[in-house]
Protein backbone atom coordinates (compact mmCIF):
# COMPACT_ATOMS: atom_id res chain seq x y z
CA UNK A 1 9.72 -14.18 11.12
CA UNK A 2 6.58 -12.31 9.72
CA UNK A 3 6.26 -8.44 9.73
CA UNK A 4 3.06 -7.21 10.39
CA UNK A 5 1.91 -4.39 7.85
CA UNK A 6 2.55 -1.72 10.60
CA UNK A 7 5.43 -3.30 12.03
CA UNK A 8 6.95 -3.19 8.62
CA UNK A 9 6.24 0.38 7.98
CA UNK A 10 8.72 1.23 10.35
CA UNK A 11 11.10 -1.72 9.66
CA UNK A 12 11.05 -0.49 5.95
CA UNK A 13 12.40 2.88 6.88
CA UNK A 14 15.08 1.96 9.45
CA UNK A 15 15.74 -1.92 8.72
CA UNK A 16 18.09 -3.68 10.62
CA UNK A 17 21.54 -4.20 8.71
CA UNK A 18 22.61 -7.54 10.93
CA UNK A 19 19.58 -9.53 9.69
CA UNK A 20 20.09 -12.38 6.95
CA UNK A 21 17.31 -11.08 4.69
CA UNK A 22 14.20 -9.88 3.73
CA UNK A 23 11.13 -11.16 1.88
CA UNK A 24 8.79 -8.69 0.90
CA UNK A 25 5.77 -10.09 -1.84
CA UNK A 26 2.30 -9.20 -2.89
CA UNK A 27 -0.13 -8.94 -5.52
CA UNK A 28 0.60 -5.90 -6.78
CA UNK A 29 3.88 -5.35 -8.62
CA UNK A 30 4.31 -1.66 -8.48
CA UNK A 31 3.87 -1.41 -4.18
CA UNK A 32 6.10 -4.05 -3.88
CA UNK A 33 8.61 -2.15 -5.94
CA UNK A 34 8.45 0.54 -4.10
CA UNK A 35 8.76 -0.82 -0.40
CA UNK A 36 11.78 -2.87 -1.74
CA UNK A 37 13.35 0.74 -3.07
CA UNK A 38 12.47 2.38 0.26
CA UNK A 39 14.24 -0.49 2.30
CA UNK A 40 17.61 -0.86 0.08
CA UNK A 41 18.34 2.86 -0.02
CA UNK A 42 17.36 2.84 3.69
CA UNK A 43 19.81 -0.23 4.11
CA UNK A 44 22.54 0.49 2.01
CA UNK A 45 22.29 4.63 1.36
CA UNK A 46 21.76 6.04 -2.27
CA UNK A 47 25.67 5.46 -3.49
CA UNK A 48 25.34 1.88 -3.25
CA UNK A 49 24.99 0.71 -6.92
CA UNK A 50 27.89 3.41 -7.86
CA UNK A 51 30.36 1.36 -4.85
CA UNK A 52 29.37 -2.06 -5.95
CA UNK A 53 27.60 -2.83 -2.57
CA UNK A 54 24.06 -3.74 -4.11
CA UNK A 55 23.92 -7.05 -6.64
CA UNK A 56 20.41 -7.28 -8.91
CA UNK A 57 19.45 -11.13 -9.62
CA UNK A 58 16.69 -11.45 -11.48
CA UNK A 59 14.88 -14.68 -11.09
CA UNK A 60 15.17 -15.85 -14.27
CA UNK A 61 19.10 -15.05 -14.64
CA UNK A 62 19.07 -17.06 -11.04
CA UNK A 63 17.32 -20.29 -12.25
CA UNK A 64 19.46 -20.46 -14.74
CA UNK A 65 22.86 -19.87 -12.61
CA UNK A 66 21.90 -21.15 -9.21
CA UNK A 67 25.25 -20.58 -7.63
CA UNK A 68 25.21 -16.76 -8.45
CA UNK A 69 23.23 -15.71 -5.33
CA UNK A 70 25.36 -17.73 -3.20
CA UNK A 71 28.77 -16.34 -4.88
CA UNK A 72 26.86 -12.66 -4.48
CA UNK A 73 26.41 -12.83 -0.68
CA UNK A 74 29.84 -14.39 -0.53
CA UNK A 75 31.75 -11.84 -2.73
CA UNK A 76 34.30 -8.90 -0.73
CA UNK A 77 33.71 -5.45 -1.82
CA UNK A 78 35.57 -2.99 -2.95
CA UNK A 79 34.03 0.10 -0.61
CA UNK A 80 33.00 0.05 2.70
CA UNK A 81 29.59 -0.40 4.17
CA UNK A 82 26.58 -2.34 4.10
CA UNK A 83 26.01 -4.90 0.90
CA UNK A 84 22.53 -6.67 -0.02
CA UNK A 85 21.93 -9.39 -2.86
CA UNK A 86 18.73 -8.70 -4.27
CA UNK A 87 16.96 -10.94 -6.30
CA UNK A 88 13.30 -10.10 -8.08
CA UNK A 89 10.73 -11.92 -8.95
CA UNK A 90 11.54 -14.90 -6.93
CA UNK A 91 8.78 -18.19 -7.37
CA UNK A 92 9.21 -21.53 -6.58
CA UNK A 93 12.09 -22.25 -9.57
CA UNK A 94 14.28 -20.73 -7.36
CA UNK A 95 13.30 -21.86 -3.93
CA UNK A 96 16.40 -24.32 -3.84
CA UNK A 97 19.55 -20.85 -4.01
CA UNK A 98 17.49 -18.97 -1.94
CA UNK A 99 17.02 -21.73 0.64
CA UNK A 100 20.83 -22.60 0.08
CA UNK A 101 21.63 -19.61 0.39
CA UNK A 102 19.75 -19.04 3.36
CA UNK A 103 21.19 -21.49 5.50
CA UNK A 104 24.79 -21.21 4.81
CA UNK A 105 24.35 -17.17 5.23
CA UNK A 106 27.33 -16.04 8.17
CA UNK A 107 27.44 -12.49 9.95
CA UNK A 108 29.47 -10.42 7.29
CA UNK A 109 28.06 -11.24 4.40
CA UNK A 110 25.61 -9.81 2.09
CA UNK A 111 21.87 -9.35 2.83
CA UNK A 112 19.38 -11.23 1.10
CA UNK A 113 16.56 -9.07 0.17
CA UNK A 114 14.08 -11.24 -2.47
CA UNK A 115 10.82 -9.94 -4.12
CA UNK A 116 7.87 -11.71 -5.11
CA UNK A 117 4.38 -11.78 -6.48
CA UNK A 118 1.60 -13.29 -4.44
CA UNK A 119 2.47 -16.45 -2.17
CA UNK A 120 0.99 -18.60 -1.46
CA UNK A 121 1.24 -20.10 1.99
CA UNK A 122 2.69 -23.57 1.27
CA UNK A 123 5.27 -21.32 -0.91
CA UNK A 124 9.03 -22.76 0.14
CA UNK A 125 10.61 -19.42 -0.13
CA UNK A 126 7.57 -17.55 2.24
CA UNK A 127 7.92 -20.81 5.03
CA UNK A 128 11.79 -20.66 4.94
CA UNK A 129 12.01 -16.71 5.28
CA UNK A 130 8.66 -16.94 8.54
CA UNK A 131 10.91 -20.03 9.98
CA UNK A 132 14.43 -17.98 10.29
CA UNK A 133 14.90 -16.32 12.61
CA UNK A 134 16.57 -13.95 11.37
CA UNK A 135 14.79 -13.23 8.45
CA UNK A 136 11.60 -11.12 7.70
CA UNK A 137 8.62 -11.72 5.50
CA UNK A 138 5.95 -8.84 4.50
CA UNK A 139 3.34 -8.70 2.62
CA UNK A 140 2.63 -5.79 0.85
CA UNK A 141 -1.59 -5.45 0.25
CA UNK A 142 -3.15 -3.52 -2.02
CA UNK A 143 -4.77 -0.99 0.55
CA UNK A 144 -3.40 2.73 -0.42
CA UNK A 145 -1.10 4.58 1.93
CA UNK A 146 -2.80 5.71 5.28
CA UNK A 147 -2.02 9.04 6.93
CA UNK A 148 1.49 8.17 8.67
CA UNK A 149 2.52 6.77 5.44
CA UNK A 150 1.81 9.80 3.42
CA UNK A 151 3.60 12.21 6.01
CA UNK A 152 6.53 10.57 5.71
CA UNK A 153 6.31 10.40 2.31
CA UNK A 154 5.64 14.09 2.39
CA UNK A 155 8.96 14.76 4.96
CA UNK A 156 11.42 12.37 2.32
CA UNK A 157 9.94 15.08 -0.22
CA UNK A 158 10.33 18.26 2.14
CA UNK A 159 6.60 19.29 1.96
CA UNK A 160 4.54 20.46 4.45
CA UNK A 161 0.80 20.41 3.58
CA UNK A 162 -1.67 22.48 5.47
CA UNK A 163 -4.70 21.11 6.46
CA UNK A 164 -6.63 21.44 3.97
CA UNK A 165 -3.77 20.14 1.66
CA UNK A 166 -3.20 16.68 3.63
CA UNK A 167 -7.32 15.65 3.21
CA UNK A 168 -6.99 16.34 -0.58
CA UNK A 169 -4.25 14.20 -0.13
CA UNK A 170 -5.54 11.33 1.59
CA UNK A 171 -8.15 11.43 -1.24
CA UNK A 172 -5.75 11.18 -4.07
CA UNK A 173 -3.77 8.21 -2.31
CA UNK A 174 -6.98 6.30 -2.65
CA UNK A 175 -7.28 7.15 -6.16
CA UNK A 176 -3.64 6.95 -7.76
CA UNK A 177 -1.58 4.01 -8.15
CA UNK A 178 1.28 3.74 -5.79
CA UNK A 179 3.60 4.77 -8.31
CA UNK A 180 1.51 7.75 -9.76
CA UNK A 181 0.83 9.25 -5.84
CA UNK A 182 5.06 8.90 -5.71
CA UNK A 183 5.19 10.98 -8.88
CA UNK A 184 2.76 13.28 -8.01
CA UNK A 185 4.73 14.22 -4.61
CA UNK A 186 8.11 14.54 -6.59
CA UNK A 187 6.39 16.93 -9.05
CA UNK A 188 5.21 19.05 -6.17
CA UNK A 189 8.61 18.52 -4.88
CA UNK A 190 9.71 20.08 -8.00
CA UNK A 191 7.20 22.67 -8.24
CA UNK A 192 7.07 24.08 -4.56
CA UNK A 193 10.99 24.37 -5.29
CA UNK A 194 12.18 27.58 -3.57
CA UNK A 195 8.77 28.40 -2.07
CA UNK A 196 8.92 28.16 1.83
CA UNK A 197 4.95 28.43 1.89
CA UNK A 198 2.83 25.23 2.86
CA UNK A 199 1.75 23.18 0.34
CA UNK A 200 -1.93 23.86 -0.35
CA UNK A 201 -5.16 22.43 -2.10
CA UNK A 202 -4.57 24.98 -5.49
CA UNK A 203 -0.64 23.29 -5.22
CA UNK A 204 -1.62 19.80 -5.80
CA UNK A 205 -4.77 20.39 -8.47
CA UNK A 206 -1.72 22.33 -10.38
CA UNK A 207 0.27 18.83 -10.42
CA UNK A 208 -2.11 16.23 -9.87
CA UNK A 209 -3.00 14.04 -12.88
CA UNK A 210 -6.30 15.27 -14.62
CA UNK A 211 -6.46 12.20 -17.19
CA UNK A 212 -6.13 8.30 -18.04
CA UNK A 213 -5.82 6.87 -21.06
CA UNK A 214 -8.47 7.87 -23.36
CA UNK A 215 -9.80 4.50 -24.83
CA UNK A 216 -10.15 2.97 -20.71
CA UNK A 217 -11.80 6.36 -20.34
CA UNK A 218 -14.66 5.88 -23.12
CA UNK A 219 -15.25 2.26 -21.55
CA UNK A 220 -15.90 3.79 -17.98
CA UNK A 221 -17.86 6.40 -19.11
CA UNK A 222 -20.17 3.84 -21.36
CA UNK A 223 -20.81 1.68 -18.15
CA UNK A 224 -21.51 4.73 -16.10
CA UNK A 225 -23.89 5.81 -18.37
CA UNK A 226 -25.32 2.47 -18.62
CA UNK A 227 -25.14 2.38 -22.37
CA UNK A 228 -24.46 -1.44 -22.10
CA UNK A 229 -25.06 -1.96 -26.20
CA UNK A 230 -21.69 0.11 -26.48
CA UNK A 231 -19.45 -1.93 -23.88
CA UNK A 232 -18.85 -4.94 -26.55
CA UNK A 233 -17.24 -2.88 -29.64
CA UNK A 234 -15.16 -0.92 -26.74
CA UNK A 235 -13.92 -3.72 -25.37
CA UNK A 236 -13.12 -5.20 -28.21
CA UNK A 237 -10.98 -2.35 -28.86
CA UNK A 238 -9.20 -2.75 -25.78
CA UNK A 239 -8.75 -6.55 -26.28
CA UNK A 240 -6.85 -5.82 -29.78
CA UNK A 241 -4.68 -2.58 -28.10
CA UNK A 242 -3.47 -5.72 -25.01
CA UNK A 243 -5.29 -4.03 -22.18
CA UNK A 244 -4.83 -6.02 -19.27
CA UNK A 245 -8.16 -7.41 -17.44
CA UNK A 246 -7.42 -6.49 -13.79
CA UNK A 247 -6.07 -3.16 -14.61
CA UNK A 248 -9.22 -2.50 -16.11
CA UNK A 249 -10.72 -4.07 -12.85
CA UNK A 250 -9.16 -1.54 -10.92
CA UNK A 251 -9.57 1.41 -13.05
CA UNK A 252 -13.22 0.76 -13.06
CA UNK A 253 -13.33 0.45 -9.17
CA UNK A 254 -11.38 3.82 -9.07
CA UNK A 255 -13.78 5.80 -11.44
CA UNK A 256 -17.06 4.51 -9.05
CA UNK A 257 -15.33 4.83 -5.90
CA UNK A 258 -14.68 8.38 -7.09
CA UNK A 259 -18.63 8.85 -8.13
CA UNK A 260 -19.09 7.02 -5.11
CA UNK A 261 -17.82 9.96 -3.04
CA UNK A 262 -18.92 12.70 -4.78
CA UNK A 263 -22.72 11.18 -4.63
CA UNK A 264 -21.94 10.16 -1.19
CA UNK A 265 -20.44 13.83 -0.17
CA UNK A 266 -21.57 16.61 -3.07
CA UNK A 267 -18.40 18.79 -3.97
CA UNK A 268 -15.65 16.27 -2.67
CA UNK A 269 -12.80 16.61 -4.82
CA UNK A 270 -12.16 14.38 -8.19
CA UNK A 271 -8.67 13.08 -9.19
CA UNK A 272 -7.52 11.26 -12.35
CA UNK A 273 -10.93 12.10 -14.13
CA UNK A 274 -10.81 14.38 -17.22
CA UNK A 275 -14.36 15.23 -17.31
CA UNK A 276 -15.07 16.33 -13.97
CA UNK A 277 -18.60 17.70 -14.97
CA UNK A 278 -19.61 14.59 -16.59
CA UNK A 279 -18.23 12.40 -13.80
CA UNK A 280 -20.73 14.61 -11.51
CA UNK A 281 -23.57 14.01 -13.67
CA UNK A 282 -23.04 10.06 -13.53
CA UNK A 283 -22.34 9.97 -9.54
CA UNK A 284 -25.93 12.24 -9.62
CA UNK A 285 -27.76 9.71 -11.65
CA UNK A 286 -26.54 6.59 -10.02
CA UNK A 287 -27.15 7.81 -6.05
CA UNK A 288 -24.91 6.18 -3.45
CA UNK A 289 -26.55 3.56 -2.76
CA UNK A 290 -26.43 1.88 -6.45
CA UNK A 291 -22.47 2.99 -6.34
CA UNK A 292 -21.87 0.88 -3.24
CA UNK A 293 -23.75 -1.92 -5.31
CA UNK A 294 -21.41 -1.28 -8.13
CA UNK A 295 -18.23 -1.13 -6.11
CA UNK A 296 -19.63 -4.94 -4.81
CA UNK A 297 -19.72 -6.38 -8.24
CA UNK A 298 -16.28 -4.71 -9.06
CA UNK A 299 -15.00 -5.77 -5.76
CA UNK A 300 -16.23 -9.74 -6.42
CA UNK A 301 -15.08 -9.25 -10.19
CA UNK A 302 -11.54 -8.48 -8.86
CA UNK A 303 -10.94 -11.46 -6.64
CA UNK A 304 -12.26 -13.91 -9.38
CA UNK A 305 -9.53 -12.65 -11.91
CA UNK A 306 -6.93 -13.07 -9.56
CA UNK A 307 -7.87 -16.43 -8.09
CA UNK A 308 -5.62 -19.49 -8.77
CA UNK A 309 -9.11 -21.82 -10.07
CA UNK A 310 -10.29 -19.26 -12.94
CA UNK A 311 -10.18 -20.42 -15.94
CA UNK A 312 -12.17 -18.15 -17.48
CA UNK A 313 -11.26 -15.73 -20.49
CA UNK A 314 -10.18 -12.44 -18.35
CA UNK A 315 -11.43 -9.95 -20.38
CA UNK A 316 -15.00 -11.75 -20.77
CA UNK A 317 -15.26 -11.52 -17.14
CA UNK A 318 -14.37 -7.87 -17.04
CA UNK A 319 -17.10 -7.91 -20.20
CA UNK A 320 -19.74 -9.62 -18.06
CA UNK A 321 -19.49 -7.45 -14.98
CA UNK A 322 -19.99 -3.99 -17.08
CA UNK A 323 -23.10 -5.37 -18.60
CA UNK A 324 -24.27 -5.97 -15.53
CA UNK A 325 -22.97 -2.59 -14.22
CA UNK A 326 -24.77 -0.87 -17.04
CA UNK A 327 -28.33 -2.46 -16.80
CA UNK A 328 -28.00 -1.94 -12.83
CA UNK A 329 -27.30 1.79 -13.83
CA UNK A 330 -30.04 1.86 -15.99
CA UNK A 331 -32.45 0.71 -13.27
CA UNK A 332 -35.44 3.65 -12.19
């Protein structure tokens, strides 16, 4: 059965420990992480590596042992309580286990929970885990956390923002990674340790990242500053250091959504930049409307890296769309 973005929300944080198993895939590697880490300690409580209730599969191990998944669901533990087989990575090499698997699953045993990249809809694993019915599928987009997900991310760390404190929030969901907001909320775990005042706006620019890595850095701030004769020796340098082409993507969409805002709304706040005066000189010289241009190119560049027909060198693509970034920010 599928699971509806919202309806997994909720499924993630109280999931249902008679089901067969869960599917949870998507694009992006680090969310999906995440949700599966929220729904196992949800599912099986945090001792359940240290009792032997939780097995790890990875794909690869799997393909090459098919009957492990099937002897892992099987398998009597040693402590009471819940158990879950979870196997990452999952593609089509090891659509036959899972499927096995699957259908010989009884009340009692282990649940399945599987991970997986993007599927696509013909995928055997995605059609057998929609067709059971009792299994759920979920896909996990790349949209950042909206407000109910970042208050109960805020209650699992024991903060409580004031009002100021949740906008600045909202803002930095949209402009961290997944993984970096989840840091960023343990560090002000860690930091408001002790103190039984709200969490304020001076709280999180204490703990909030203030910088990326410095080479991505020069290549955003050559585009923004439309000095397009620059952006082939930095790239260059980026090619040789391994920098992937979609995290560049989406670092680039990040820096002009963030001068997108500030041009948009003078004096909103700026996360993950380490110039902030220079990023506020750039949003000034671009305008809005320009930035919501920009963002469109970035947007379009995005999809065509991660579509199944391009062919395309990556980082040429990435190339392409900051030369055309820079002479549109050189435009008068």
């Amino acid at each position: 059965m599928k699971l509806s973005p919202r309806e997994a929300t909720g499924y993630f944080a109280k999931p249902d420990p008679a089901k067969t198993g869960l599917l949870i895939y998507g694009s992006d590697a680090m969310r999906v992480a995440l949700k599966r880490q929220e729904v196992l300690k949800a599912l099986l409580g945090p001792a359940a590596e240290e009792e032997m209730r939780l097995t790890r599969i990875p794909a690869a191990d799997l393909r090459k042992d098919p009957a492990m998944l099937m002897d892992a669901i099987k398998a009597v533990g040693f402590f009471p309580g819940p158990r879950a087989a979870f196997v990452e990575d999952a593609n089509e090499n090891v659509a036959k286990p899972v499927l096995d698997a699957l259908a010989d699953w009884q009340p009692g045993d282990a649940q399945i929970i599987v991970t997986a990249g993007a599927l696509k809809k013909t995928s055997k694993i995605l059609k057998a885990f929609e067709a059971h019915q009792n299994t759920y599928a979920t896909a996990i987009y790349d949209d950042p956390p909206d407000r109910a997900e970042i208050e109960r991310m805020l209650a699992e760390a024991r903060l409580r923002p004031e009002g100021d404190a949740m906008a600045v929030l909202t803002d930095l969901a949209q402009a961290l990674d997944p993984g970096d907001f989840r840091q960023t909320l343990e560090k002000l775990s860690l930091y408001k340790s002790g103190d039984d005042t709200p969490l304020s706006a001076d709280d999180i620019a204490n703990c909030a990242p203030t910088s990326t890595e410095a080479d991505v850095d020069d290549i955003l701030h050559v585009v923004a500053e439309a000095r397009a004769a620059e952006i082939g020796p930095v790239m260059q340098k980026l090619q040789a250091q391994g920098v992937n082409a979609v995290t560049l993507t989406i670092m680039a969409t990040r820096h002009f959504m963030t001068l997108y805002r500030v041009a948009a709304n003078p004096g909103a706040p700026m996360w993950g930049v380490r110039d902030r005066a220079r990023a506020t000189r750039q949003a000034q010289s671009w305008g809005a409307a320009k930035l919501e241009t920009a963002l469109g190119v970035l947007t379009e560049t995005d999809l065509t890296l991660r579509s199944a027909g391009q062919h395309a060198p990556a980082l040429a693509l990435v190339e392409r769309a900051f030369i055309r970034l820079a002479m549109l920010g050189a435009q008068r």
